[in-house]
Protein backbone atom coordinates (compact mmCIF):
# COMPACT_ATOMS: atom_id res chain seq x y z
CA UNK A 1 104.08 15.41 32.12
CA UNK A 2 103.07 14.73 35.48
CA UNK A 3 102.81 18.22 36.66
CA UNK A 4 100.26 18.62 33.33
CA UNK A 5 98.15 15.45 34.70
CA UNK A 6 98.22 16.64 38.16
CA UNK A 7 96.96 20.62 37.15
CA UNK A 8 94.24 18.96 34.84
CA UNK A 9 93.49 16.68 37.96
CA UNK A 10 92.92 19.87 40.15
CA UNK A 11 91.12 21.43 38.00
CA UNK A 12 88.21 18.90 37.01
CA UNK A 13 88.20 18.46 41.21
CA UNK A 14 87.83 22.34 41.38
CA UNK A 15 85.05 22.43 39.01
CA UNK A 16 83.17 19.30 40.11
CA UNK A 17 83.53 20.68 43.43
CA UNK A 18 81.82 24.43 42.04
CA UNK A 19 79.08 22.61 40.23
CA UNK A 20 78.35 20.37 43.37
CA UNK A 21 78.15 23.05 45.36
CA UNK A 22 76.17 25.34 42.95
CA UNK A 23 73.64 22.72 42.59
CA UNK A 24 73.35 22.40 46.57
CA UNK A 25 72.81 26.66 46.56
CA UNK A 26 70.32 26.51 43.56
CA UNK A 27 67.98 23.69 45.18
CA UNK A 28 68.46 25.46 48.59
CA UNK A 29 67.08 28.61 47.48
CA UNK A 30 64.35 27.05 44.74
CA UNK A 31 61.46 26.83 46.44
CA UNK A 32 59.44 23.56 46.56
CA UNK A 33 57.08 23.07 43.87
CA UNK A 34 54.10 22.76 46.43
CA UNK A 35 54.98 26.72 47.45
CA UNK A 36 55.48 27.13 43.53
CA UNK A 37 52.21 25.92 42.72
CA UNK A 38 50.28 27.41 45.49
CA UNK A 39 51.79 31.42 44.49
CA UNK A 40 50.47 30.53 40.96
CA UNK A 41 46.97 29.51 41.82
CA UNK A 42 47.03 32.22 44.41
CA UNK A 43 48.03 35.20 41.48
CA UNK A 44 45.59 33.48 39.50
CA UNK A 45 42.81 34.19 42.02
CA UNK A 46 43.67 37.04 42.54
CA UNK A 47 43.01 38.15 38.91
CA UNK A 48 39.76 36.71 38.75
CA UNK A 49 38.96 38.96 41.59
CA UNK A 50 40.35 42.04 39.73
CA UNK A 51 38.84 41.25 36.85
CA UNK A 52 35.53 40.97 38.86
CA UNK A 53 36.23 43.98 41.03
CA UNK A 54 36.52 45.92 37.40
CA UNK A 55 33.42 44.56 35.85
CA UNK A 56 31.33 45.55 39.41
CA UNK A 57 33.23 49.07 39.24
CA UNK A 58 31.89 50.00 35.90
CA UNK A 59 28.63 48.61 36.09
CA UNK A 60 27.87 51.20 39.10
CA UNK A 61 28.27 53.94 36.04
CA UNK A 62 25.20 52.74 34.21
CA UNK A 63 22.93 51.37 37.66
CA UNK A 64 24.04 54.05 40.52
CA UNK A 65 20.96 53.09 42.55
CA UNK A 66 22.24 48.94 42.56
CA UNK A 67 23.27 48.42 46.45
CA UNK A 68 24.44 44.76 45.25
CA UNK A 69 27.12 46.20 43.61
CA UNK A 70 28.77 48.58 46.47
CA UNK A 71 28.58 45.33 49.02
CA UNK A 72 30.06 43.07 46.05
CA UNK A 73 33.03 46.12 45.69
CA UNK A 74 33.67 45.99 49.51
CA UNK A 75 33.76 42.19 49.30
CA UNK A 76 36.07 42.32 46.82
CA UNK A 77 38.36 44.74 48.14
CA UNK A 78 38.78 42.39 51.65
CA UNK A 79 39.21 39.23 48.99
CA UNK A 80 42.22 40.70 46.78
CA UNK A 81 43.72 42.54 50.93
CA UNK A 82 42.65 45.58 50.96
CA UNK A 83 40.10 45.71 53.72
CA UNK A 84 40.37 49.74 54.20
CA UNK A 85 39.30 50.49 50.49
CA UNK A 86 35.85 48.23 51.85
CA UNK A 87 34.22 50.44 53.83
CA UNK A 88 33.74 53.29 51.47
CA UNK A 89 31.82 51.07 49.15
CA UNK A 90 30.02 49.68 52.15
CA UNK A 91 28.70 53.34 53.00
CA UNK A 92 27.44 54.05 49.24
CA UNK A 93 25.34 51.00 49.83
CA UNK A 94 23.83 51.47 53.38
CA UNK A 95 21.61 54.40 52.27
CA UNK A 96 20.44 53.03 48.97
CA UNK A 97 19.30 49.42 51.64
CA UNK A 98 17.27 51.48 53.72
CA UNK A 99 17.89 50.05 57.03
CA UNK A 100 20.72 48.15 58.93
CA UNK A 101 18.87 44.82 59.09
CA UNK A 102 18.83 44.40 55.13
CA UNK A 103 22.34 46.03 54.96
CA UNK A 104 23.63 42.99 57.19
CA UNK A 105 21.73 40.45 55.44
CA UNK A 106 22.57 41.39 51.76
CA UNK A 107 26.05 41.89 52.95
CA UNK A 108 25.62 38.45 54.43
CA UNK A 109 23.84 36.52 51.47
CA UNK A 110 27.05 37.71 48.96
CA UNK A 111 29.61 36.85 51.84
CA UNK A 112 28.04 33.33 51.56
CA UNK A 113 28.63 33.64 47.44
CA UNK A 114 32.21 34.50 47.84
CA UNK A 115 32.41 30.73 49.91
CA UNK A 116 32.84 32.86 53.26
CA UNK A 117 30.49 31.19 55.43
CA UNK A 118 31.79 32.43 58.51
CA UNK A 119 31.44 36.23 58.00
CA UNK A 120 28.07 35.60 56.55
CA UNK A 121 27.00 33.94 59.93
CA UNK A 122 28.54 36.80 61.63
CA UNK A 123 26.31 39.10 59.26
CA UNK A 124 23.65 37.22 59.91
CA UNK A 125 23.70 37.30 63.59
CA UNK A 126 24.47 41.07 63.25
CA UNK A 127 20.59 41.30 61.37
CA UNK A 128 19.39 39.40 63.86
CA UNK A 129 20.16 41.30 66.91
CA UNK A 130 18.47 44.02 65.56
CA UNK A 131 15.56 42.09 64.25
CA UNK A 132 15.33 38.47 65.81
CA UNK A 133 11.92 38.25 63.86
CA UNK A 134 14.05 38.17 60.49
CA UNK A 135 12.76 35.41 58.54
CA UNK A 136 15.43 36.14 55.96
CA UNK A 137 18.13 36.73 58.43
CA UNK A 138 17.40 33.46 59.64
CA UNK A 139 17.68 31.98 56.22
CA UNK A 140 21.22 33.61 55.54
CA UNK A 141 22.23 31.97 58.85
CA UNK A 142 21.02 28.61 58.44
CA UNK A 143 22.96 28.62 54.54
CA UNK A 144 26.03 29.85 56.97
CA UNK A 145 25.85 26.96 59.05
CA UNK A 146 24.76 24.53 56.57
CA UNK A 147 27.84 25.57 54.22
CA UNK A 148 30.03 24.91 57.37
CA UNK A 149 28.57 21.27 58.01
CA UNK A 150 26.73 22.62 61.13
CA UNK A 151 23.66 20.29 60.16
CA UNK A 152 21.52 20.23 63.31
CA UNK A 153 21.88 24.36 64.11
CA UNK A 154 20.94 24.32 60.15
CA UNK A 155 17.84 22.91 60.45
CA UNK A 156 16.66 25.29 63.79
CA UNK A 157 17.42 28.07 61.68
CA UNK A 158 15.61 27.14 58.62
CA UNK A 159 12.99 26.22 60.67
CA UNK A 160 12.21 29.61 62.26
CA UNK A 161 13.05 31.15 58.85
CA UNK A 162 9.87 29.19 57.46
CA UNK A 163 7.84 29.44 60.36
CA UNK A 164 8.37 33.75 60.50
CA UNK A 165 8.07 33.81 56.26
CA UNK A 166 4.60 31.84 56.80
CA UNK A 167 2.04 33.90 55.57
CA UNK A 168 4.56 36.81 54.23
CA UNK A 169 6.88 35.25 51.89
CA UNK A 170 5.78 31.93 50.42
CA UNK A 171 8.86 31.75 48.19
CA UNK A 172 11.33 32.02 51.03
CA UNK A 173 9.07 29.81 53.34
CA UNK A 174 9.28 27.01 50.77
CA UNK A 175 13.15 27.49 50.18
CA UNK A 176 13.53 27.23 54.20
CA UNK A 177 11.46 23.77 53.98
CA UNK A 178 12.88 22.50 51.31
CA UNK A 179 16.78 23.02 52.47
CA UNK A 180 15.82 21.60 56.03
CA UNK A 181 14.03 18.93 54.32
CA UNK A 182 17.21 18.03 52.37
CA UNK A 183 19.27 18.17 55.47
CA UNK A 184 16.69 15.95 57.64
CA UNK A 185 17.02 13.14 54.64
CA UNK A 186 21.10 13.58 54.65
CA UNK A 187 21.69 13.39 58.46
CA UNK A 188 21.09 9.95 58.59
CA UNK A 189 24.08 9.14 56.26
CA UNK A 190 26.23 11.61 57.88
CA UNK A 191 26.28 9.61 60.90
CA UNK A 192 26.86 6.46 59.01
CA UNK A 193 29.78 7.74 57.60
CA UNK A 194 31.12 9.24 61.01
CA UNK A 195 30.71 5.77 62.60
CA UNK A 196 31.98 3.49 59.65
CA UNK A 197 35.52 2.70 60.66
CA UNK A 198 38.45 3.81 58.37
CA UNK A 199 40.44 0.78 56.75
């Protein structure tokens, strides 16, 4: 009888022991639910962005001439990681823009859509390097900085995007105003809230 007790002993210790150390393996090689989380929202965007690219894709079949849609493809294609499937799209729309400054701008203004301020500053300092009498490029530039909380480079460039659009382009000279306006009236409060001491 005691030999029986002693086996059955052994053998719960030899499975507690395998489930113990099965448990330890399984919550060593589950990942965390932060990394969990972030790979779902990440496949998520990432099939918004398909679905996008394929909406873009077939509206080129019924408006060829629409340069809008090549730089939103090539956009799209560096989004979802595929940066050398850009620049094809990118050349179908250079020709049907005319001329470089309004390729880098447009390119620019739908970087800034995508929420990629960064690459639409670089655009925009591309356009203006080859035109620095771009009203619009400055425009696209100051929306760069503004998006990145650059507030006083902002309001130079809106202000030289109003003051070349004078005359030309009242539309875009009373956008420029009204943005640097905006950002003139929220500086103030920015610097309250840099210098008001965190509890």
């Amino acid at each position: 009888a005691l030999c029986f007790l002693f086996f059955f002993f052994c053998l719960y210790l030899l499975s507690y022991c395998f489930f113990f150390f099965l448990f330890i393996f399984l919550m060593i090689r589950r990942p965390p639910r932060s990394t969990l989380d972030r790979s779902s929202a990440a496949s998520d965007v990432y099939k918004r962005q398909a679905g996008a690219f394929s909406m873009y894709e077939q509206a080129t079949q019924f408006a060829p001439d629409d340069p809008m849609l090549y730089l939103w493809l090539g956009v799209l294609s560096e989004q979802m990681g595929r940066p050398e499937q850009a620049e094809p799209w990118y050349d179908k729309a250079r020709p049907l823009l005319h001329d470089a400054v309004r390729f880098h701008v447009e390119r620019g203004f739908v970087y800034l859509q995508a929420n990629r301020a960064a690459d639409g500053e670089r655009e925009a300092r591309t356009a203006l390097d080859l035109d620095n009498q771009s009203a619009v490029g400055y425009y696209v530039l100051a929306s760069a900085l503004e998006m990145q909380k650059q507030t006083d480079t902002a309001i130079e460039a809106y202000k030289m995007a109003a003051s070349l659009a004078e005359g030309n382009d009242p539309d875009l000279t009373a956008l420029a105003r009204v943005h640097m306006g905006l950002l003139l009236q929220s500086a103030p409060f920015e610097d309250l809230r840099m210098l008001t001491p965190t509890p």
